[in-house]
Protein backbone atom coordinates (compact mmCIF):
# COMPACT_ATOMS: atom_id res chain seq x y z
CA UNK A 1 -25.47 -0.59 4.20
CA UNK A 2 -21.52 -0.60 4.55
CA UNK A 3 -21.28 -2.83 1.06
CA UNK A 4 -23.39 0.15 -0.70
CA UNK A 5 -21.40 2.82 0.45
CA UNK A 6 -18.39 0.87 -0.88
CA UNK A 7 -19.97 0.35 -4.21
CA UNK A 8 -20.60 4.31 -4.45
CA UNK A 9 -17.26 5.04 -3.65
CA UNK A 10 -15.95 2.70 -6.12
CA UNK A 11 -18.39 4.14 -8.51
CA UNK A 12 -17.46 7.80 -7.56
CA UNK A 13 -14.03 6.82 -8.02
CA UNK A 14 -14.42 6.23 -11.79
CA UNK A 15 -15.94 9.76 -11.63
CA UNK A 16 -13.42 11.36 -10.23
CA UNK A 17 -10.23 10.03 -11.38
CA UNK A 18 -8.05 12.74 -12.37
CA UNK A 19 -4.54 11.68 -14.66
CA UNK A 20 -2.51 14.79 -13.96
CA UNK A 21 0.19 14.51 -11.59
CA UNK A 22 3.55 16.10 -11.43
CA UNK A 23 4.59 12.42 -10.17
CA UNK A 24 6.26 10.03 -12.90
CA UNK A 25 4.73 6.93 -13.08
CA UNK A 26 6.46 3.87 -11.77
CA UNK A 27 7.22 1.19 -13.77
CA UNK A 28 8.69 -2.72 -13.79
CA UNK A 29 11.87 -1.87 -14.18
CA UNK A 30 12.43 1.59 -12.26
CA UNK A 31 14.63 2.55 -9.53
CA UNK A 32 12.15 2.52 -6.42
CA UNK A 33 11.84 5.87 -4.46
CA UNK A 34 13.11 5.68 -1.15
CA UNK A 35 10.93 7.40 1.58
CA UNK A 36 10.84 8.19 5.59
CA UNK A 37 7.71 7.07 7.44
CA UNK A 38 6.43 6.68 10.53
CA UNK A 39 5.14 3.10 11.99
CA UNK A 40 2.42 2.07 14.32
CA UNK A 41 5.28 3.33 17.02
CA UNK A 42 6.41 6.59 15.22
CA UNK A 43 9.66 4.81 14.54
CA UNK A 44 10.81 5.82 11.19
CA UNK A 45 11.42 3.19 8.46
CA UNK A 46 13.30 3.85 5.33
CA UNK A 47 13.17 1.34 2.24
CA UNK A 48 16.51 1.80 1.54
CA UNK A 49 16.79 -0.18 5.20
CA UNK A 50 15.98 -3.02 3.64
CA UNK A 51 19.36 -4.22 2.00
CA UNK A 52 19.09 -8.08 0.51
CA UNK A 53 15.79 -10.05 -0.82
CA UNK A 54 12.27 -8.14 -1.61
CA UNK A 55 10.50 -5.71 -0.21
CA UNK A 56 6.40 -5.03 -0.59
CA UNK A 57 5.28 -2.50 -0.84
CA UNK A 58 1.42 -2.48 -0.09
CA UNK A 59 -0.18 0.39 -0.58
CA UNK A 60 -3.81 0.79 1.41
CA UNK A 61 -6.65 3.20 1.03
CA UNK A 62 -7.99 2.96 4.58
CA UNK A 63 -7.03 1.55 7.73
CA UNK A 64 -9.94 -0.36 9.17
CA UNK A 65 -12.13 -0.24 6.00
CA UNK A 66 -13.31 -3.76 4.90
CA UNK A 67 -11.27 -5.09 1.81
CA UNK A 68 -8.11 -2.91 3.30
CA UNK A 69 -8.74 -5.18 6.37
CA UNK A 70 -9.04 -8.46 4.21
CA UNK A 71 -5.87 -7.60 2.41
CA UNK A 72 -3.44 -6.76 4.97
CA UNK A 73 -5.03 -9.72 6.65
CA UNK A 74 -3.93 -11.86 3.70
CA UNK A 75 -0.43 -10.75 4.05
CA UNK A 76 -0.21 -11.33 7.45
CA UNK A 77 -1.25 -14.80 6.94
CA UNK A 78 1.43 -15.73 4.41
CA UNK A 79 4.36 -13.51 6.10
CA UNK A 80 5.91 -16.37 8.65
CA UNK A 81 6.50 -18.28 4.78
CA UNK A 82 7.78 -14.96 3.38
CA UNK A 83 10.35 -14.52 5.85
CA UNK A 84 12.06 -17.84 5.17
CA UNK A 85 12.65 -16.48 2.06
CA UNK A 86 13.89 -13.11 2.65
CA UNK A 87 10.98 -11.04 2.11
CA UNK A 88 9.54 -8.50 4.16
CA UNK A 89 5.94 -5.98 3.69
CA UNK A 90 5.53 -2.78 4.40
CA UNK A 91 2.10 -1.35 4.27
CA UNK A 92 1.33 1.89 3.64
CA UNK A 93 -1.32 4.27 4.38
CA UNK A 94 -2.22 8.31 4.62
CA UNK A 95 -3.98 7.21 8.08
CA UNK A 96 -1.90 8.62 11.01
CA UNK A 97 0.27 6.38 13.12
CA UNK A 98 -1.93 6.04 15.99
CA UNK A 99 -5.28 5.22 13.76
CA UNK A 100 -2.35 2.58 11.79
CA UNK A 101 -1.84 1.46 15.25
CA UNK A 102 -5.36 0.59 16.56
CA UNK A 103 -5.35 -1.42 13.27
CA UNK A 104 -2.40 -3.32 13.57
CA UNK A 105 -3.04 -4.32 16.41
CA UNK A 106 -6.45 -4.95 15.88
CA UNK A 107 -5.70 -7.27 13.23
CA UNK A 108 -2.04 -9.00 14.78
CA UNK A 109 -0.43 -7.43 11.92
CA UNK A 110 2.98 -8.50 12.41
CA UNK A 111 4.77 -6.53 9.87
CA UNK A 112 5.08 -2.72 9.67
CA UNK A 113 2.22 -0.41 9.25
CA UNK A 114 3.62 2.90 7.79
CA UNK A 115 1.98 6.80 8.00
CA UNK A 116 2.17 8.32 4.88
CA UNK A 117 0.42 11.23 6.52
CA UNK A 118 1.65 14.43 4.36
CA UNK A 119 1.00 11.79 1.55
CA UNK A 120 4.73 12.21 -0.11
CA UNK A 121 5.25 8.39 -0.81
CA UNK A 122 1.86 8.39 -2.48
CA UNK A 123 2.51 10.91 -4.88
CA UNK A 124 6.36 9.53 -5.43
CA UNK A 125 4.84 6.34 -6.15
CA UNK A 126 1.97 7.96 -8.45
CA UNK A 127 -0.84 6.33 -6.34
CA UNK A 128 -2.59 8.83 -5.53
CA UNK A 129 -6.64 8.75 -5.45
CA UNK A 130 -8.15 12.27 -5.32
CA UNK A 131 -11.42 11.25 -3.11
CA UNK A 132 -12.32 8.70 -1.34
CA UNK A 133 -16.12 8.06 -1.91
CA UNK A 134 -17.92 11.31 -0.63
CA UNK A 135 -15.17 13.11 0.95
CA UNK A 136 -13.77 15.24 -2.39
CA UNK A 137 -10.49 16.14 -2.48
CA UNK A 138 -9.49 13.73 0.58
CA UNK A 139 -6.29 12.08 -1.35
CA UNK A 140 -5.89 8.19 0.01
CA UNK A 141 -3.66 5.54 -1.24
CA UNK A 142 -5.03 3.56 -4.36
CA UNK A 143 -4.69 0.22 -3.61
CA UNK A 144 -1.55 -0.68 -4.97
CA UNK A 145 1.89 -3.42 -4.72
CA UNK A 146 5.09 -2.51 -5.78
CA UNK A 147 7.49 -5.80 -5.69
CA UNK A 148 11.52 -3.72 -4.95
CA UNK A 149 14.57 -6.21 -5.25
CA UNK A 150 16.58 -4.68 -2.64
CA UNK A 151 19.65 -5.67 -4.45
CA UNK A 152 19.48 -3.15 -6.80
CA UNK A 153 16.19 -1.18 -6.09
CA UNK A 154 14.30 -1.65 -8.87
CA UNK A 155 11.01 -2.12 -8.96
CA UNK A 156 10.33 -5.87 -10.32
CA UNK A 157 6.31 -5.87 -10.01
CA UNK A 158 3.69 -3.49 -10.22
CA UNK A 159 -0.04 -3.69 -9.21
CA UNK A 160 -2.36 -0.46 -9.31
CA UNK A 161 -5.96 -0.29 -9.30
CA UNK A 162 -8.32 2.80 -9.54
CA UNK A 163 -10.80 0.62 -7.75
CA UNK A 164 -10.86 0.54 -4.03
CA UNK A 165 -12.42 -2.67 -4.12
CA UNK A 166 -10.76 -4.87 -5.79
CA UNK A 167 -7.74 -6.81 -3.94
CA UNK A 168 -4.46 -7.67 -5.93
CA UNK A 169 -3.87 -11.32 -7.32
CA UNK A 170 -2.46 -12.91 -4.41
CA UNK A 171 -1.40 -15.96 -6.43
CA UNK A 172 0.37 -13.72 -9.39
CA UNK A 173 2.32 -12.00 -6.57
CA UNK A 174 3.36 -15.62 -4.85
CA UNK A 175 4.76 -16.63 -8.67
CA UNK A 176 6.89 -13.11 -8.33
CA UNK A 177 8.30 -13.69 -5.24
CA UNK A 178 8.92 -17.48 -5.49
């Protein structure tokens, strides 16, 4: 039952996708926004925090929903490696802290879980999706990954997809960062 309700909203989605936006889309090559947001702890990170290597940027529709869970799951997995190198993840959803929090912690997540709960970042970044499956009009996150070099802020990678299904290349992403 839950895999059909995903495959309407993913079908939906391609219904409802909407191209204006007053947001500029991102591109390789831009200076990354910097944003505000509140973690699992309502402590506020800032991307312009981060100050040498990369940064993620991973972009979630819905804390708790089954590919969000696989993904940030993923990422988990492969962040002890990542932090050799300098590299740190940030995921971000609309969900409020405390949902983001029963997630986390769920899940181990051991990097931050960000709110983007007046949905600012989202429409900085241009990833906005207008409805999520049956609930019109209920922006999320599309499922997205921005790669920033924090040397100079600029946005090195870009992965955006108007389906909520689909996960990023994990192994295309490893090549970037390596």
């Amino acid at each position: 039952m839950l895999i059909a309700y995903y495959h309407n909203m993913a079908s939906n989605q391609k219904n409802n996708l909407n191209s204006e936006t007053t947001s500029k889309n991102m591109n390789v090559g831009d200076k990354a926004p910097d944003f505000e947001l509140l973690d699992t702890n309502q402590e506020v990170h800032r991307l312009s925090d981060n100050k040498e290597g990369l940064t993620i940027l991973a972009f979630f529709p819905a804390a708790g929903s089954p590919v969000c869970t696989v993904e940030m799951c993923n990422f988990r997995d492969t962040l002890s490696s990542l932090k050799k190198e300098n590299i740190s993840i940030l995921g971000i959803s609309v969900d409020s802290p405390f949902a983001n929090k029963v997630f986390a912690e769920h899940h181990n997540l051991n990097f931050p879980v960000l709110s983007d709960y007046n949905r600012e970042v989202i429409e900085k970044y241009n990833v906005v999706m207008p409805s999520l499956g049956k609930l019109r009009d209920f922006k999320v996150a599309k499922r997205s990954i921005f790669i920033v070099d924090n040397n100079n802020d600029k946005i090195i990678y870009k992965w955006v997809s108007d389906n909520p299904l689909l996960e990023p290349n994990y192994e295309e992403i490893k090549t970037i960062i390596s």
